[in-house]
Protein backbone atom coordinates (compact mmCIF):
# COMPACT_ATOMS: atom_id res chain seq x y z
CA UNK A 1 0.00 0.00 0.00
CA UNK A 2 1.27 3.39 -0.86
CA UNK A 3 0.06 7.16 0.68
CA UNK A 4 -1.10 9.91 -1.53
CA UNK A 5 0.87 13.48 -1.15
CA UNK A 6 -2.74 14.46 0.64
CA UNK A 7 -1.99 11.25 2.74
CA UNK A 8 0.83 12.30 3.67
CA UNK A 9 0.59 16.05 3.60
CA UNK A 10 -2.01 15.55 6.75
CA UNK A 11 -0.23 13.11 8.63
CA UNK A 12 2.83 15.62 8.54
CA UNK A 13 0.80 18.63 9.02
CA UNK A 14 1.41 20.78 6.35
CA UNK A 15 0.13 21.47 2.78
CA UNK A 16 0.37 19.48 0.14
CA UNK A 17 2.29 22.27 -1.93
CA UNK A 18 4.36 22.37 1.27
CA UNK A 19 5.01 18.56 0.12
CA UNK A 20 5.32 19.47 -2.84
CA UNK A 21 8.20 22.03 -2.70
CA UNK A 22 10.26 19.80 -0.44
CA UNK A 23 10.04 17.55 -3.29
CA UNK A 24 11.33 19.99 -5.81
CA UNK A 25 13.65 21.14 -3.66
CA UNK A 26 15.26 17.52 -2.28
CA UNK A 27 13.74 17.26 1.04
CA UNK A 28 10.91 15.50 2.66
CA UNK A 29 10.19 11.78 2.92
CA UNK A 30 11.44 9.52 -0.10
CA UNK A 31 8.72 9.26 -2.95
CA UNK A 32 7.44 7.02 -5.80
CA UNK A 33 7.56 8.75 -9.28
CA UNK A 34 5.33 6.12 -11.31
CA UNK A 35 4.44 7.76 -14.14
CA UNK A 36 2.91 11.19 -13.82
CA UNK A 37 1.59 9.72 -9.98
CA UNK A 38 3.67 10.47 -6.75
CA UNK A 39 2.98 8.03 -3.97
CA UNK A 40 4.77 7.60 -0.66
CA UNK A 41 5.74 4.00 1.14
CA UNK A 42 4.55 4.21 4.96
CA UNK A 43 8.23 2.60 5.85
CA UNK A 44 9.97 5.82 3.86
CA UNK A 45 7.05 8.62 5.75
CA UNK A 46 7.65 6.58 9.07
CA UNK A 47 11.87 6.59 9.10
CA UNK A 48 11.66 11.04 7.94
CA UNK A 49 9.80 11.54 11.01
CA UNK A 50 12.48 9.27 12.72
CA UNK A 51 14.92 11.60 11.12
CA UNK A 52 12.91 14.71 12.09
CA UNK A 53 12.86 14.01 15.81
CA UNK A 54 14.64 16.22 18.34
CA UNK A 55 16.08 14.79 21.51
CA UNK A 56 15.52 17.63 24.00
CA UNK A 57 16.52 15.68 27.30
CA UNK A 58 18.73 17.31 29.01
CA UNK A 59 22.04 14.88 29.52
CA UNK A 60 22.48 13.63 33.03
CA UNK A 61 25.75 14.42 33.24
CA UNK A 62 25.43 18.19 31.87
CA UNK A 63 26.00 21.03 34.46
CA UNK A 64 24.19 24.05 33.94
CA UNK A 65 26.60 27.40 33.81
């Protein structure tokens, strides 16, 4: 099974031209070109939020100034 860019575009919360222009521009979860159709694998949307998350513990060892 494969997401549409409106799929997609809602899970991420943003736009679909949002999607769109990360596209164009090289960014964004990986994408299926087939034909003139652009689909997204769950696997590819699942591992850019991965990629997209922030660690904001602070260390245990780290001594504020």
């Amino acid at each position: 099974m494969t997401l549409t860019d409106v799929e997609v575009a809602t899970r991420l919360g943003v736009s679909r031209f949002t999607l769109r222009a990360w596209r164009l521009k090289g960014h964004g979860p990986k994408f299926l070109k087939m034909g003139r159709a652009v689909r997204y694998r769950p696997d590819d949307v699942d591992e850019y939020e991965r990629q997209a998350l922030v660690e904001t513990q602070v260390p245990l060892d780290h001594h504020p100034a």
